[in-house]
PDB file of N, CA and C in Angstrom:
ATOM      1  N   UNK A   1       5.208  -3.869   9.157  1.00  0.00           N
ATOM      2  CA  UNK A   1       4.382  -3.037   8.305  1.00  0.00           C
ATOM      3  C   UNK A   1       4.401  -3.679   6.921  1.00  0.00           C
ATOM      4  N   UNK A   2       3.240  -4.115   6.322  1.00  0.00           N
ATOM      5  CA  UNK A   2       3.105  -4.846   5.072  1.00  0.00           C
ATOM      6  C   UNK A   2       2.615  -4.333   4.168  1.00  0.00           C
ATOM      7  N   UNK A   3       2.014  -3.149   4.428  1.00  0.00           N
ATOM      8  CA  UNK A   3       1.596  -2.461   2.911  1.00  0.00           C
ATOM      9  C   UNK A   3       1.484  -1.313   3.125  1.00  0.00           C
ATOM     10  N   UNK A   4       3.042  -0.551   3.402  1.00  0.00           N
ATOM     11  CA  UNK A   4       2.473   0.817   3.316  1.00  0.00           C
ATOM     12  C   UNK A   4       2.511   1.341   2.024  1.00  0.00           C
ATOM     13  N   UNK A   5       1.792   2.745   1.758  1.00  0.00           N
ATOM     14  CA  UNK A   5       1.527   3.508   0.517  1.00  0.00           C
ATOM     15  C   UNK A   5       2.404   4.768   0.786  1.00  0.00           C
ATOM     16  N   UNK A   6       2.860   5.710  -0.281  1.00  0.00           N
ATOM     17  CA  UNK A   6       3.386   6.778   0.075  1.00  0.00           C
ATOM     18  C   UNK A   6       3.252   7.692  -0.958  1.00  0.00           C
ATOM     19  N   UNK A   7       3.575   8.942  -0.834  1.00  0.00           N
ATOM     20  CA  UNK A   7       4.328   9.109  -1.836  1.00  0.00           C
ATOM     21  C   UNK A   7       5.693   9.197  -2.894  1.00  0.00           C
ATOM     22  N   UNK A   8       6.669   8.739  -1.587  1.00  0.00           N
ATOM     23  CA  UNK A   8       7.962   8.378  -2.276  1.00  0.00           C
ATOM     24  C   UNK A   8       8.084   6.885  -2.676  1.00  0.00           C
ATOM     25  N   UNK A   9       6.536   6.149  -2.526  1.00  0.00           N
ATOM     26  CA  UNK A   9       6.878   4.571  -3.048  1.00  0.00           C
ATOM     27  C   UNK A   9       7.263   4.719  -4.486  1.00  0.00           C
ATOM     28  N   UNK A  10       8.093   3.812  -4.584  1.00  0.00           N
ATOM     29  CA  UNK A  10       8.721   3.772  -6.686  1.00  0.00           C
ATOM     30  C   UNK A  10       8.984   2.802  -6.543  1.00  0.00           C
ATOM     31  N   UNK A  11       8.863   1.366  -6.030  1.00  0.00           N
ATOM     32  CA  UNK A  11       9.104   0.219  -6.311  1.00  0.00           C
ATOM     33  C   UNK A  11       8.188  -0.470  -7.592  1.00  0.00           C
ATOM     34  N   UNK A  12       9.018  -1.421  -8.304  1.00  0.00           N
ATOM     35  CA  UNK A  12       8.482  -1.617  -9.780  1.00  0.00           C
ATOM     36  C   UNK A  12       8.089  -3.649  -9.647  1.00  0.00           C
ATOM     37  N   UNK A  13       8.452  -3.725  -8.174  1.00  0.00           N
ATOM     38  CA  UNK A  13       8.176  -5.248  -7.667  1.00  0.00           C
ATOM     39  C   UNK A  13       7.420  -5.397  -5.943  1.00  0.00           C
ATOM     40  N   UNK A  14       7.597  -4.089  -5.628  1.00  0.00           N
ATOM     41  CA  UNK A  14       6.845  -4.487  -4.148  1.00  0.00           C
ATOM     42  C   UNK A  14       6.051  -3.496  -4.087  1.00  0.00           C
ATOM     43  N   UNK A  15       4.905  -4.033  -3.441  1.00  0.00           N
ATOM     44  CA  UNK A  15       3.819  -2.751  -3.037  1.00  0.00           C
ATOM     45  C   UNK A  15       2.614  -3.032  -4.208  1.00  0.00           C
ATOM     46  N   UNK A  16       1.347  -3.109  -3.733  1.00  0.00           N
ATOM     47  CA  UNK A  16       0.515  -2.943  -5.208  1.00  0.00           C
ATOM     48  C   UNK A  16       0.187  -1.738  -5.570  1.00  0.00           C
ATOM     49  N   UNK A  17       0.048  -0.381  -4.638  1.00  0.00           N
ATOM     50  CA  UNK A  17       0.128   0.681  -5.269  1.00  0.00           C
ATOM     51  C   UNK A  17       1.244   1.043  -6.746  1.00  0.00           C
ATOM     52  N   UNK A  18       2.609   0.921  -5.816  1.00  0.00           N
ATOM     53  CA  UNK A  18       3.316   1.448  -6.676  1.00  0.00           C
ATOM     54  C   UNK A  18       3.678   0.656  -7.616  1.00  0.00           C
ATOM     55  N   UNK A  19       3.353  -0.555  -7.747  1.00  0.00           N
ATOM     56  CA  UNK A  19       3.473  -1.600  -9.265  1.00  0.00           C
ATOM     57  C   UNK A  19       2.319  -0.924  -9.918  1.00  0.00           C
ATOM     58  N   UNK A  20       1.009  -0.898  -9.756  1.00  0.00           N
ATOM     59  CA  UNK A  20       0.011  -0.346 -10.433  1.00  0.00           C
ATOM     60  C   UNK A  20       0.528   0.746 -11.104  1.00  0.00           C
ATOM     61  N   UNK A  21       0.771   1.813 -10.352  1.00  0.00           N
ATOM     62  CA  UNK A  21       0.970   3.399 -10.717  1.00  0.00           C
ATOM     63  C   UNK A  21       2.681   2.784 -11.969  1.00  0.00           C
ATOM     64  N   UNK A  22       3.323   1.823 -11.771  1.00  0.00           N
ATOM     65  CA  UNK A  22       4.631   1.666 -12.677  1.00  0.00           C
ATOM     66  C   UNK A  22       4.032   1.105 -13.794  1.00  0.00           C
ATOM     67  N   UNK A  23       2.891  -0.004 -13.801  1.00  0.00           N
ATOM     68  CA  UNK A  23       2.543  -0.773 -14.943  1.00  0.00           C
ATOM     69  C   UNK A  23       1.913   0.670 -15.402  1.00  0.00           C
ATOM     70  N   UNK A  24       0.624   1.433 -15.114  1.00  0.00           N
ATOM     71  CA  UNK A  24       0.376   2.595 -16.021  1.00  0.00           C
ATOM     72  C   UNK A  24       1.418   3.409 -17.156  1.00  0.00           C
ATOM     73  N   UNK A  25       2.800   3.853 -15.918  1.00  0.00           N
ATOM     74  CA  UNK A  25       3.672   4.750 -16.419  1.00  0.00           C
ATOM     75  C   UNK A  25       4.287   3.878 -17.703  1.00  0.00           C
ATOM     76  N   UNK A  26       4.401   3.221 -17.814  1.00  0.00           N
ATOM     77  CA  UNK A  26       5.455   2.128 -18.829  1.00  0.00           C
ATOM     78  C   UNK A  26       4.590   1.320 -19.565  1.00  0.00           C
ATOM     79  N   UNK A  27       3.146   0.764 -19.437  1.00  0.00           N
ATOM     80  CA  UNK A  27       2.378   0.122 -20.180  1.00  0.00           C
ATOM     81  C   UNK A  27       2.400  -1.207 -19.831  1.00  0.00           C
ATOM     82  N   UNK A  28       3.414  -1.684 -19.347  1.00  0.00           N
ATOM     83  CA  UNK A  28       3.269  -3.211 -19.336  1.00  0.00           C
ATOM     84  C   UNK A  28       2.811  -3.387 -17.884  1.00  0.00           C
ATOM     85  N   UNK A  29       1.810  -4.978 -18.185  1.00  0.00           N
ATOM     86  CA  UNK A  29       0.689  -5.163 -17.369  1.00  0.00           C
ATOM     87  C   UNK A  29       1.539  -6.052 -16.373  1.00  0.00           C
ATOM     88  N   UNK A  30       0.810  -5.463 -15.146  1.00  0.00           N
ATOM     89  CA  UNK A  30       0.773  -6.554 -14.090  1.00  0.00           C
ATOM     90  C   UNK A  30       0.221  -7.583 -14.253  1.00  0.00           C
ATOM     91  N   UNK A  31       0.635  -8.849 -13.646  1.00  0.00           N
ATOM     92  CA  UNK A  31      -0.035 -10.029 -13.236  1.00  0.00           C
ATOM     93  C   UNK A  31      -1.021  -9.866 -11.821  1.00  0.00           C
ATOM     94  N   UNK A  32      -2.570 -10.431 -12.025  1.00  0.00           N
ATOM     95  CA  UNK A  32      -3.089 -10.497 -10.667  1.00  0.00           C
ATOM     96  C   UNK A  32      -3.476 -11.645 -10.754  1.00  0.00           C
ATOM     97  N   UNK A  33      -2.668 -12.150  -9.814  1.00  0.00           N
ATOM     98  CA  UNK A  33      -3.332 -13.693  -9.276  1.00  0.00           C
ATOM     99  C   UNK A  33      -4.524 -13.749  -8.489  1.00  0.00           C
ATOM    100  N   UNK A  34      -5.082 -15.175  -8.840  1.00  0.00           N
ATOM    101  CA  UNK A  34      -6.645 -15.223  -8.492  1.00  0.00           C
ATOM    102  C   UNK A  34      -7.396 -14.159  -9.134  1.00  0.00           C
ATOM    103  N   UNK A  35      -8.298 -13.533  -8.246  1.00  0.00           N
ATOM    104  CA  UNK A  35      -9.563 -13.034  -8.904  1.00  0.00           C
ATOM    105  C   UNK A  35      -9.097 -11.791  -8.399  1.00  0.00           C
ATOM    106  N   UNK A  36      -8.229 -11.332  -7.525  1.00  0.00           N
ATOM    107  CA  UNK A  36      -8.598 -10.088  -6.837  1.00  0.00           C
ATOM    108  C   UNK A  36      -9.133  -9.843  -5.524  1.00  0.00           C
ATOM    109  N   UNK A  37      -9.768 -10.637  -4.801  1.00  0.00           N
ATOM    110  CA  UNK A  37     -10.755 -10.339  -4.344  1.00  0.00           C
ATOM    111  C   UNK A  37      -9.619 -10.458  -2.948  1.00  0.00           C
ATOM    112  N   UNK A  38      -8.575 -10.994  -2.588  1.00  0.00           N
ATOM    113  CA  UNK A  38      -7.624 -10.882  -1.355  1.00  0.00           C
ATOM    114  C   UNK A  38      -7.899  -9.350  -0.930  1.00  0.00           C
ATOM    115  N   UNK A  39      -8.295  -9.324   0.603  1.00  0.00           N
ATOM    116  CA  UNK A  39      -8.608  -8.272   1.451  1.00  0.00           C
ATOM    117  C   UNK A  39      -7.199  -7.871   1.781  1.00  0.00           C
ATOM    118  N   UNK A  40      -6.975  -5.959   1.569  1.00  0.00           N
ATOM    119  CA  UNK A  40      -5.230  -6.240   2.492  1.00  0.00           C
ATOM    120  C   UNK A  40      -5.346  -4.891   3.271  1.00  0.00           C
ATOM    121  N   UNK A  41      -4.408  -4.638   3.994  1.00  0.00           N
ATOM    122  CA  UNK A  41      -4.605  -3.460   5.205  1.00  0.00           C
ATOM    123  C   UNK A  41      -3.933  -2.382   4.573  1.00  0.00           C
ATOM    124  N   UNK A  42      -4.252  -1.357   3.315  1.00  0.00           N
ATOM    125  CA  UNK A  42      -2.885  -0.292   3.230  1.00  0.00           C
ATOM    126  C   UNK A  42      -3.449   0.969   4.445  1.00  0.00           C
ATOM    127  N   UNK A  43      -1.873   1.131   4.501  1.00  0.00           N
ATOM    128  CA  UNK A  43      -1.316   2.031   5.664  1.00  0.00           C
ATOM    129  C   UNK A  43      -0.531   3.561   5.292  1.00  0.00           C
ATOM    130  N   UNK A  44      -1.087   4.494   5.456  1.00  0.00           N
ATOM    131  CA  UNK A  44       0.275   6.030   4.554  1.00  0.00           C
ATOM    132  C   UNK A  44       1.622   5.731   5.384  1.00  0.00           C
ATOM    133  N   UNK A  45       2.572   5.834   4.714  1.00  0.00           N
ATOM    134  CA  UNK A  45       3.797   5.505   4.771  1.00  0.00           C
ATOM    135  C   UNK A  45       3.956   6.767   5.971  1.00  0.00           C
ATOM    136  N   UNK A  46       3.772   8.197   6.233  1.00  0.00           N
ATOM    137  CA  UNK A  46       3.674   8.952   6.878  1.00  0.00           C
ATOM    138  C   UNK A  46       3.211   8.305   8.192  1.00  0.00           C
ATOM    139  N   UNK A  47       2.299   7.876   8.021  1.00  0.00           N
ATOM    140  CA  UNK A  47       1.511   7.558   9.498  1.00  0.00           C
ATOM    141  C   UNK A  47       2.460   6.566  10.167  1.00  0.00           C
ATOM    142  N   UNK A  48       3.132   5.334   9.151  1.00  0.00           N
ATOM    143  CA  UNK A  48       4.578   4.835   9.731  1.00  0.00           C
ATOM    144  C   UNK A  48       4.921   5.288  10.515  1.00  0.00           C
ATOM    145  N   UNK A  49       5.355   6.256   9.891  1.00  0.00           N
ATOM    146  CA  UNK A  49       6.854   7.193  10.275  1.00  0.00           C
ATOM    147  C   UNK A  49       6.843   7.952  11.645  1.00  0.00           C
ATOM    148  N   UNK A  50       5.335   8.530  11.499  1.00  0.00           N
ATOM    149  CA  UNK A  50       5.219   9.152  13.064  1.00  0.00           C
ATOM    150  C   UNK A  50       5.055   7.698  13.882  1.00  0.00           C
ATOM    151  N   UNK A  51       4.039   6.710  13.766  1.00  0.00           N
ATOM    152  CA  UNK A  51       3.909   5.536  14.558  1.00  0.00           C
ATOM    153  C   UNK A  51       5.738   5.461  15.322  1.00  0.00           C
ATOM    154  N   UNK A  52       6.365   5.067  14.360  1.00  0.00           N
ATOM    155  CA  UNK A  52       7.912   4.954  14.648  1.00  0.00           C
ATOM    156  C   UNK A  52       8.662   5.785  15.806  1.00  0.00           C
ATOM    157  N   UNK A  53       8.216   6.578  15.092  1.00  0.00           N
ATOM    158  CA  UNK A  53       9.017   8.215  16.081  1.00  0.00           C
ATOM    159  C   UNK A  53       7.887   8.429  17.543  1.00  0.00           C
ATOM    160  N   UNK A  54       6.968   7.790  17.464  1.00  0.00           N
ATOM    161  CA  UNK A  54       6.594   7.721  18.786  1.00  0.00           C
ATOM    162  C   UNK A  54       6.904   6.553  19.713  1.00  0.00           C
ATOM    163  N   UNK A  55       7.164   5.589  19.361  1.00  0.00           N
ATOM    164  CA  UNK A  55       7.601   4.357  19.792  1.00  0.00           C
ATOM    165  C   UNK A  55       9.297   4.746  20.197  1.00  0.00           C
ATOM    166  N   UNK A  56       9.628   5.792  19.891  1.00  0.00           N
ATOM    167  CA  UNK A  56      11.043   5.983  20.459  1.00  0.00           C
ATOM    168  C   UNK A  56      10.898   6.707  21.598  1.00  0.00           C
ATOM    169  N   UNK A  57       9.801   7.813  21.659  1.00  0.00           N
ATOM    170  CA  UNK A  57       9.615   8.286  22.803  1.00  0.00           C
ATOM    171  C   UNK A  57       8.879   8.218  23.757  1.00  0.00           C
ATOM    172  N   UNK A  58       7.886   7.659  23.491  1.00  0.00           N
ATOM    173  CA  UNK A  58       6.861   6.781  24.249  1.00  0.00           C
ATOM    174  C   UNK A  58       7.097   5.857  25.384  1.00  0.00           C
ATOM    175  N   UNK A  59       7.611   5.729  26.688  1.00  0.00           N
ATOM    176  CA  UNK A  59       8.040   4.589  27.455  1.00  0.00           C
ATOM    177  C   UNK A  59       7.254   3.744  27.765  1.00  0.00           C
ATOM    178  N   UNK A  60       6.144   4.008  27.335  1.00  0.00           N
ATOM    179  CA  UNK A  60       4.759   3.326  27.594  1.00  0.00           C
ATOM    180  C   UNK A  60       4.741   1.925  26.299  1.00  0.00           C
ATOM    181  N   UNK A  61       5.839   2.191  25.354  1.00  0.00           N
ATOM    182  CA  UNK A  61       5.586   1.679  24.184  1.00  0.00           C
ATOM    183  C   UNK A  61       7.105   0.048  24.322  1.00  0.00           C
ATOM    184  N   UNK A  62       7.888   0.708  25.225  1.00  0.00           N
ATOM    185  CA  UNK A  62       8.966  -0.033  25.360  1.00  0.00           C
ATOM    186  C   UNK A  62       8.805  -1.714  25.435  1.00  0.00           C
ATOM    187  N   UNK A  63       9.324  -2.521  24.573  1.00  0.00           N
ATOM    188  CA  UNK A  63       9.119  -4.078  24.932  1.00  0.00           C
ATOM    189  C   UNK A  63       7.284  -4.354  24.971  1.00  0.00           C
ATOM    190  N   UNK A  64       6.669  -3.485  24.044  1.00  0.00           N
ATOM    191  CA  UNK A  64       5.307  -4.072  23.579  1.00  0.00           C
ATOM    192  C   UNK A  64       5.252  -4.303  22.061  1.00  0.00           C
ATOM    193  N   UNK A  65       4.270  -5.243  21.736  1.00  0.00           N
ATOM    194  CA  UNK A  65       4.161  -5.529  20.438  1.00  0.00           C
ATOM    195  C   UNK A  65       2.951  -4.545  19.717  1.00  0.00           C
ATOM    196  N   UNK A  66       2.748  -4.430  18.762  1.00  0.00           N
ATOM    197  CA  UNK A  66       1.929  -3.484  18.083  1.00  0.00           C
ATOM    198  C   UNK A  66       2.046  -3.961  16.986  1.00  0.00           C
ATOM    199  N   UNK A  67       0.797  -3.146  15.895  1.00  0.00           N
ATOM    200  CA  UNK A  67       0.645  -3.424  14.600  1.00  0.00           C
ATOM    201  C   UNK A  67       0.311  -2.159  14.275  1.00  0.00           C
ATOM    202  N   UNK A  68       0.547  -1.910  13.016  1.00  0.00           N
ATOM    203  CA  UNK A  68       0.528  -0.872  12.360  1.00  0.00           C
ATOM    204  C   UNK A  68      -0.210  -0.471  11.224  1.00  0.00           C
ATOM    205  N   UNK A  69      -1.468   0.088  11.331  1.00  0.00           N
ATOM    206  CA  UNK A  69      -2.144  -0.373  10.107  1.00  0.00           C
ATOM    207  C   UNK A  69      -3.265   0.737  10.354  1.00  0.00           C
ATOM    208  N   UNK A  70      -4.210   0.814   8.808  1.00  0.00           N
ATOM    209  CA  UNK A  70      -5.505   1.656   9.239  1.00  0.00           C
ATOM    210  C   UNK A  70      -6.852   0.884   9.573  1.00  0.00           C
ATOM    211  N   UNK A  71      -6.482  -0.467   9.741  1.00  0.00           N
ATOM    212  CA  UNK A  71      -7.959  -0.817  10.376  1.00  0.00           C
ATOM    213  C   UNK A  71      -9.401  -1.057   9.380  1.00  0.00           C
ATOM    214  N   UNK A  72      -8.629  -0.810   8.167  1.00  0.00           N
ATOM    215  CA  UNK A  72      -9.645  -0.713   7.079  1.00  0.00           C
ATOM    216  C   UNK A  72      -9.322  -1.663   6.083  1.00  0.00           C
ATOM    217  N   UNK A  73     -10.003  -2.699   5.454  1.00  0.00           N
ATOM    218  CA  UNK A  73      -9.326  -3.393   4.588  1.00  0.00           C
ATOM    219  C   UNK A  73     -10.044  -2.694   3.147  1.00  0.00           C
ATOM    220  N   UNK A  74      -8.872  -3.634   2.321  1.00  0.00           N
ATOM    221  CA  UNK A  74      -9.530  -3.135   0.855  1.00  0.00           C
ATOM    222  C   UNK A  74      -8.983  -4.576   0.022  1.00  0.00           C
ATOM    223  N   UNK A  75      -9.704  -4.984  -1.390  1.00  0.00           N
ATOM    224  CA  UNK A  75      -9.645  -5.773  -2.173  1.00  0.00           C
ATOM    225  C   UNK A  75      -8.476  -5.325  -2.925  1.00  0.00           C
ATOM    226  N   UNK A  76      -7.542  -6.175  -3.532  1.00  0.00           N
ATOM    227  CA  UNK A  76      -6.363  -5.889  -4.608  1.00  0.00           C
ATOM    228  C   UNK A  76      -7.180  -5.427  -5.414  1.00  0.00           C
ATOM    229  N   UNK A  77      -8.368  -6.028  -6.322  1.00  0.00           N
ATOM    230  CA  UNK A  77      -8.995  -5.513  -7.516  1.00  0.00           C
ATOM    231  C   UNK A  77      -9.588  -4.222  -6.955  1.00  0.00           C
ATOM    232  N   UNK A  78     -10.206  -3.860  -5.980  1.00  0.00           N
ATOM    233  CA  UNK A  78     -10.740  -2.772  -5.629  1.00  0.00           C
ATOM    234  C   UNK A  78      -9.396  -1.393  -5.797  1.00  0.00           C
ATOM    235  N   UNK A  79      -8.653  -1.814  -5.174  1.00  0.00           N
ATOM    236  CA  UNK A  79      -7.001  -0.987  -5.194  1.00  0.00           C
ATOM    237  C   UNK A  79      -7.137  -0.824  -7.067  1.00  0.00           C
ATOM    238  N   UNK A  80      -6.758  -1.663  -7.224  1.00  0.00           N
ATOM    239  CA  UNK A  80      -6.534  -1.251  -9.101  1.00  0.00           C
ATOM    240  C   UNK A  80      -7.526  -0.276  -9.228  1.00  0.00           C
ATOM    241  N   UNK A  81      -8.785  -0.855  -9.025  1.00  0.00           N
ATOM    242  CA  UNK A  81      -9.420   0.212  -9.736  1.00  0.00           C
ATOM    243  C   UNK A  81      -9.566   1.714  -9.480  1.00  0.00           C
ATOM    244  N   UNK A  82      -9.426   1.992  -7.883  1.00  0.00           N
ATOM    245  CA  UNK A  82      -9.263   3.291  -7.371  1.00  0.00           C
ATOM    246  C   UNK A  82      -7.860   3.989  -8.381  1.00  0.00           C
ATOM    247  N   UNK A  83      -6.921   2.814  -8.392  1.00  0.00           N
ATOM    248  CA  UNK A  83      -5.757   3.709  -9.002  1.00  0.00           C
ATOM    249  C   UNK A  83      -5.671   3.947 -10.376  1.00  0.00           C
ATOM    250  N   UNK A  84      -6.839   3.448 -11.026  1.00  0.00           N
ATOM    251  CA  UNK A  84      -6.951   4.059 -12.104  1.00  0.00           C
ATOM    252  C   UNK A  84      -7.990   4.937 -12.546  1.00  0.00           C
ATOM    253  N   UNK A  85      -9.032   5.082 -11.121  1.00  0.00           N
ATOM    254  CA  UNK A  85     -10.037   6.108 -11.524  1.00  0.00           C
ATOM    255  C   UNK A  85      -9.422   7.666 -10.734  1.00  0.00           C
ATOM    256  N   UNK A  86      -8.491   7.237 -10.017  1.00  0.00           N
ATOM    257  CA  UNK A  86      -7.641   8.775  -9.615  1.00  0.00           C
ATOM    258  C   UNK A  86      -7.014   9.156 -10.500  1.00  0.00           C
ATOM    259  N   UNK A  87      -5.744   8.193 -11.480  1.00  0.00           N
ATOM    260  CA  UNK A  87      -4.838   8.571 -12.701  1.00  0.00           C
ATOM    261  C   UNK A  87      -5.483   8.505 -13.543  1.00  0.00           C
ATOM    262  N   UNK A  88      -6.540   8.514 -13.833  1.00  0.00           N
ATOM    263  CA  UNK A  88      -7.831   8.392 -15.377  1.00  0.00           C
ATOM    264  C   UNK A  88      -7.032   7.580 -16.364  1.00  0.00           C
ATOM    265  N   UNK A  89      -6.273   6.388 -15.802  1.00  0.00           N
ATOM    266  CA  UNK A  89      -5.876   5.371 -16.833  1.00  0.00           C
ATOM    267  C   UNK A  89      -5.900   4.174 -16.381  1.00  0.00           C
ATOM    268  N   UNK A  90      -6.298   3.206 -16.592  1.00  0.00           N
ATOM    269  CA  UNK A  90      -6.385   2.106 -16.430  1.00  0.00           C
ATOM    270  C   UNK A  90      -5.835   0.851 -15.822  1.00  0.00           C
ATOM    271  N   UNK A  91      -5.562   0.274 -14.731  1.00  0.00           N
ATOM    272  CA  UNK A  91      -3.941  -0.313 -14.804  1.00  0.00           C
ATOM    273  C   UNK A  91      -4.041  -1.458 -15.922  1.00  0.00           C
ATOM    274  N   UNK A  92      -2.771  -1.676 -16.593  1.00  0.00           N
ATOM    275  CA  UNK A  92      -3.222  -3.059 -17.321  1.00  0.00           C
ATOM    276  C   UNK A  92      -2.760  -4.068 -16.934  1.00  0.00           C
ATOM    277  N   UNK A  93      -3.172  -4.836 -17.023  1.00  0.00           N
ATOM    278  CA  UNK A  93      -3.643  -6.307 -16.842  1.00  0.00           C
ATOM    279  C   UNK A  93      -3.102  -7.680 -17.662  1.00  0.00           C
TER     280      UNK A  93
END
């Protein structure tokens, strides 16, 4: 699982949600390399969690590989900007 979102994310180095939502809280800007435009898969950290807890009970699931994800991509710059038109602040940059 490579990019999940949550609401208990608080990491201030992994995740681009929760660096975004940390550079807002504190002011100092993230770095975005390149342009932005990298496509990435975020996933609710919830939907994990059940994924997980079914893979324990599931025998159907035993010794198979899977991925975990919503199937939807989104742009890093696109991400910033959602997370600053939900927190009505900006991320900086």
């Amino acid at each position: 699982v490579s990019n999940p979102v949550g609401r208990f994310a608080r990491s201030t180095t992994q995740g681009l949600v929760s660096v975004a939502m940390n550079a807002i809280i504190s002011g100092r800007p993230i770095t975005l390399f390149g342009d932005g435009s990298n496509v990435r898969d975020l996933v609710d950290a919830d939907d994990v969690a059940d994924a997980l807890i079914m893979s324990c009970f599931d025998t159907d699931w035993h010794g198979a590989t899977w991925n975990i994800g919503s199937g939807a991509g989104i742009s890093n710059r696109e991400v910033l900007e959602l997370v600053g038109r939900i927190t009505g602040k900006p991320v900086p940059l």
